[in-house]
Protein backbone atom coordinates (compact mmCIF):
# COMPACT_ATOMS: atom_id res chain seq x y z
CA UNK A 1 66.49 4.49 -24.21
CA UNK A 2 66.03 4.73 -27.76
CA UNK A 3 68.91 6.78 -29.24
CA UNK A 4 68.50 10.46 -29.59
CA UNK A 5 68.47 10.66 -33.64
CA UNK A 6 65.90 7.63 -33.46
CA UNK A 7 63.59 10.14 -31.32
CA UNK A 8 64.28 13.28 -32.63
CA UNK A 9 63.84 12.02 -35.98
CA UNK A 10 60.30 11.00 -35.61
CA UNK A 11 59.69 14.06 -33.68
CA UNK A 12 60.76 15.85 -36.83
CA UNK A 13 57.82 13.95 -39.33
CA UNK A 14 55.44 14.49 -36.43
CA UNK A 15 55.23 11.11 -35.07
CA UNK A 16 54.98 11.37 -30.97
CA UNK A 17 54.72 7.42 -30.25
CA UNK A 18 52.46 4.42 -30.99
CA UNK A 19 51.25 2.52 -33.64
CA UNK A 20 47.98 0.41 -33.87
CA UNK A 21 47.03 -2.78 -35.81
CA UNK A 22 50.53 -4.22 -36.01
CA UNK A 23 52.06 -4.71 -32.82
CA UNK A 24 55.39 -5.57 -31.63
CA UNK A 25 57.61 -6.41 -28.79
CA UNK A 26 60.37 -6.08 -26.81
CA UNK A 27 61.83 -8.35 -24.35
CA UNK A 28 65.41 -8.18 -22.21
CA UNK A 29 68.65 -9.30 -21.29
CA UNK A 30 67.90 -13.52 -21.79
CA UNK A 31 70.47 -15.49 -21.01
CA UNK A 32 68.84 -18.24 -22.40
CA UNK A 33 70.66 -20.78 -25.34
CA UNK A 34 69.92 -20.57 -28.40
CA UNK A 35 71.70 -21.36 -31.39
CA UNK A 36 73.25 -19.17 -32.50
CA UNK A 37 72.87 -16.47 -29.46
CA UNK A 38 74.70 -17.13 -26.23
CA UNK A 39 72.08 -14.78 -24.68
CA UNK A 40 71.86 -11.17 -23.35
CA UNK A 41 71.43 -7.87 -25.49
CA UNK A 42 70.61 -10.38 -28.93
CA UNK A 43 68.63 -12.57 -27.72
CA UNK A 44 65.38 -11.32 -29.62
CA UNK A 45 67.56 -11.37 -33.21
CA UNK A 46 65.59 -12.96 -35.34
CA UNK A 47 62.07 -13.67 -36.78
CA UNK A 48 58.91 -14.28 -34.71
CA UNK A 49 55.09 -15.11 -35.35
CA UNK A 50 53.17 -13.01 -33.34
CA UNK A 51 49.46 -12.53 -32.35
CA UNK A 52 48.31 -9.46 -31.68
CA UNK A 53 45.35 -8.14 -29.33
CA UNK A 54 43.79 -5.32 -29.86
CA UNK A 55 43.05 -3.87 -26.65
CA UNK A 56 40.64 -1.35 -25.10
CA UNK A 57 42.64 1.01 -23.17
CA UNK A 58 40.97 1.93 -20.36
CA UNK A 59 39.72 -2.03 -19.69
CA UNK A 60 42.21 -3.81 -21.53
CA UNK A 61 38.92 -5.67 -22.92
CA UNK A 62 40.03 -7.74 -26.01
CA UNK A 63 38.97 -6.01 -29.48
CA UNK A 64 40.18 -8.42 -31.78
CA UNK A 65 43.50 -9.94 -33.13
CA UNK A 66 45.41 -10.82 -35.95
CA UNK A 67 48.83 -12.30 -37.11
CA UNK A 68 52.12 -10.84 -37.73
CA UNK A 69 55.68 -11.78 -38.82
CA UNK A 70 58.36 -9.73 -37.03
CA UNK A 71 62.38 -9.98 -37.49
CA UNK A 72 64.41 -8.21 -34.44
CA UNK A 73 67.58 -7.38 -36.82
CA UNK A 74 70.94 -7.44 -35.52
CA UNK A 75 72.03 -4.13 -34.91
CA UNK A 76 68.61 -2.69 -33.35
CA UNK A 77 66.42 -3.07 -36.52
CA UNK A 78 62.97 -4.61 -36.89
CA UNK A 79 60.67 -5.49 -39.80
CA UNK A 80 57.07 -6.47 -39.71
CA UNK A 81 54.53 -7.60 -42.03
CA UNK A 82 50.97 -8.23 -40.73
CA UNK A 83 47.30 -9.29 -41.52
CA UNK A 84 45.81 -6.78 -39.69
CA UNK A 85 42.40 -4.60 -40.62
CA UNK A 86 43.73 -2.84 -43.75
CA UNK A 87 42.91 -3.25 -47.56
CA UNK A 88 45.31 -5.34 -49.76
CA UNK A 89 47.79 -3.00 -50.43
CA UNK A 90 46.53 -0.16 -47.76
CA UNK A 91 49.04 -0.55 -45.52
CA UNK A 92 53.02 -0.63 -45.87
CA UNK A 93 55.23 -3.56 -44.01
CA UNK A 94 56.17 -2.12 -40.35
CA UNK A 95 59.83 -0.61 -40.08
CA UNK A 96 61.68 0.68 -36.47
CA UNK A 97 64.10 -0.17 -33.62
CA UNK A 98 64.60 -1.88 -30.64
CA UNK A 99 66.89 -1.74 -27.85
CA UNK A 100 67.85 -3.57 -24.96
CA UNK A 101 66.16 -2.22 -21.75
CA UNK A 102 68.12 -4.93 -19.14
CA UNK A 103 66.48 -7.66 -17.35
CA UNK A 104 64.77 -9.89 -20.13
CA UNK A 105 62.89 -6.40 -21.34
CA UNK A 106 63.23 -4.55 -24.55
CA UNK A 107 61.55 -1.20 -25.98
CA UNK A 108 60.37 -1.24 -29.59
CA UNK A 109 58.69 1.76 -31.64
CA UNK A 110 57.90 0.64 -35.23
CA UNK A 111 56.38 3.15 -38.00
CA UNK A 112 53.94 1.94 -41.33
CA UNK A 113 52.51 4.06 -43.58
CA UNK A 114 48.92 3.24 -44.33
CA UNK A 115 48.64 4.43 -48.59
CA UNK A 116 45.12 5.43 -49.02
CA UNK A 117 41.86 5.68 -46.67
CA UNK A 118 38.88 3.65 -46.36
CA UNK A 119 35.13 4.09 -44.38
CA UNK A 120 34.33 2.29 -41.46
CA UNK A 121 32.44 -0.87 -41.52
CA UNK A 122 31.89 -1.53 -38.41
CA UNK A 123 28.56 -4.04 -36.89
CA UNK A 124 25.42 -1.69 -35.59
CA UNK A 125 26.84 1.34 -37.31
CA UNK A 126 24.49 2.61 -40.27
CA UNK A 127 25.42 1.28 -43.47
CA UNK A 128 27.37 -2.15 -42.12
CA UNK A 129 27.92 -4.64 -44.64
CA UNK A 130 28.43 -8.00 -43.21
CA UNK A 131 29.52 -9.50 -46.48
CA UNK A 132 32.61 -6.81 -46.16
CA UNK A 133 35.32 -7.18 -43.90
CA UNK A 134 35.24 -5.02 -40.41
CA UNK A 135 36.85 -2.06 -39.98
CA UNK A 136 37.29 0.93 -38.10
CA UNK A 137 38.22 2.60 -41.48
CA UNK A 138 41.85 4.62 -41.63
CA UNK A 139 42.99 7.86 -43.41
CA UNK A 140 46.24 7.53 -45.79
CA UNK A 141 49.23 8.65 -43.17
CA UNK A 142 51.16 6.78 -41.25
CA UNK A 143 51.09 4.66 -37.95
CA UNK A 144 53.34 4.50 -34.96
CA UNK A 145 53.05 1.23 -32.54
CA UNK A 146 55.31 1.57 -29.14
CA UNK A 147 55.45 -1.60 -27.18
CA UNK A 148 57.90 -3.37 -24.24
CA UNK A 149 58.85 -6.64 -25.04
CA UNK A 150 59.81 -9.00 -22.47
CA UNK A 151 61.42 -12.81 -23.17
CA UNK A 152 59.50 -15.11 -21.12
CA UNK A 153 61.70 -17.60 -22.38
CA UNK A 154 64.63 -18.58 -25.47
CA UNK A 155 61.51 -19.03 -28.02
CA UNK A 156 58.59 -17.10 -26.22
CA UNK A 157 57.79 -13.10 -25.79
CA UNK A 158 55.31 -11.21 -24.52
CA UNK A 159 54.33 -7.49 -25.01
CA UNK A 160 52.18 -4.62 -24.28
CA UNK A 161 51.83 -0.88 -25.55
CA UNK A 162 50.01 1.72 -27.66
CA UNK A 163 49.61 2.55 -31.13
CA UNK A 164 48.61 5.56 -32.97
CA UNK A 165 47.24 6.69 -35.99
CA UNK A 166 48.21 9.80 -37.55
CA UNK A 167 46.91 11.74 -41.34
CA UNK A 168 48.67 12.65 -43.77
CA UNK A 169 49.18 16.25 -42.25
CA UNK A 170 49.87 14.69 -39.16
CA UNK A 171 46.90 14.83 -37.39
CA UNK A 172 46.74 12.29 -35.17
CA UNK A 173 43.12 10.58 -35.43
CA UNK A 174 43.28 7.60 -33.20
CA UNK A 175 45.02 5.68 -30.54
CA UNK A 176 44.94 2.66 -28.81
CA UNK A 177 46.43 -0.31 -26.75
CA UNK A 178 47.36 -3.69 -27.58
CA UNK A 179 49.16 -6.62 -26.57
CA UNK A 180 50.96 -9.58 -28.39
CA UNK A 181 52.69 -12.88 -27.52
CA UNK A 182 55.44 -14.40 -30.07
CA UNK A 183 56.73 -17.74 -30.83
CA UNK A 184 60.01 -17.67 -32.61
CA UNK A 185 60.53 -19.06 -36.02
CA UNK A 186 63.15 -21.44 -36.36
């Protein structure tokens, strides 16, 4: 479990879980070689490329994905920078924690803020501009993504989870469900 102050902490700022757009992972105990990692609790130190899908919750349809660059930090850590919906500059790189679960299976919970808002421009929605890029729009707050990672293998992970999205007041606005699979940078 993620450690008490970790929880309690976003608790505090009014974050309750999940984070959309810019999904992570967590994966488990891997015994699997690597250089330097002999396996176990570390093996997901490091950086990863990761493709994200957007999911629909309730059919786990595909939405849409895009391409992230995650480092699992020694010491529980992560940082994330993705291409994801947002304006240049909208969005802040991803910052959280991870922690071993057991059995080739991590938990991660990762927190960006998002700096201003912008509409929706989304196809067969009044106003759509095809020459603009879609999106579902976002408020400036913040946004939580919550996934389980698991290590299919030394170089491969794949997860699942939710994200949310919350205003400035802490409102939250919008969730949703996504999956990734990484390939680890070497």
């Amino acid at each position: 479990m993620m450690s008490k102050m970790w929880k309690s902490g976003f608790r505090n700022v009014g974050l309750v879980a999940v984070v959309a757009g810019a999904a992570l992972m967590s994966s488990g105990d891997i015994a699997f070689a690597q250089p330097g990692n002999t396996g176990g609790r570390n093996a997901i130190e490091g950086p990863w490329f990761v493709r994200v899908t957007l999911r629909a919750c309730d059919t786990q349809a595909p939405l849409g994905s895009f391409l992230s660059l995650v480092t699992f930090h020694e010491g529980g850590t992560i940082s994330e920078t993705t291409s994801s919906a947002f304006a240049i500059g909208q969005r802040s790189p991803g910052q959280g924690a991870w922690e071993f679960e057991g059995h080739h299976t991590y938990s991660q919970r990762m927190v960006a803020l998002i700096n201003f808002d912008t509409a929706a421009n989304l196809p067969g929605t009044p106003g759509f501009n095809p020459a603009l890029p879609v999106t579902p729009g976002f408020f400036a707050g913040w946004s939580v993504v919550t996934h389980t990672v698991v290590a299919t293998d030394a170089d491969h992970l794949t997860s699942s989870g939710t994200n949310a999205f919350y205003k400035a007041d802490g409102t939250l606005y919008r969730t949703g469900c996504s999956t990734a699979v990484a390939t680890r940078f070497e």
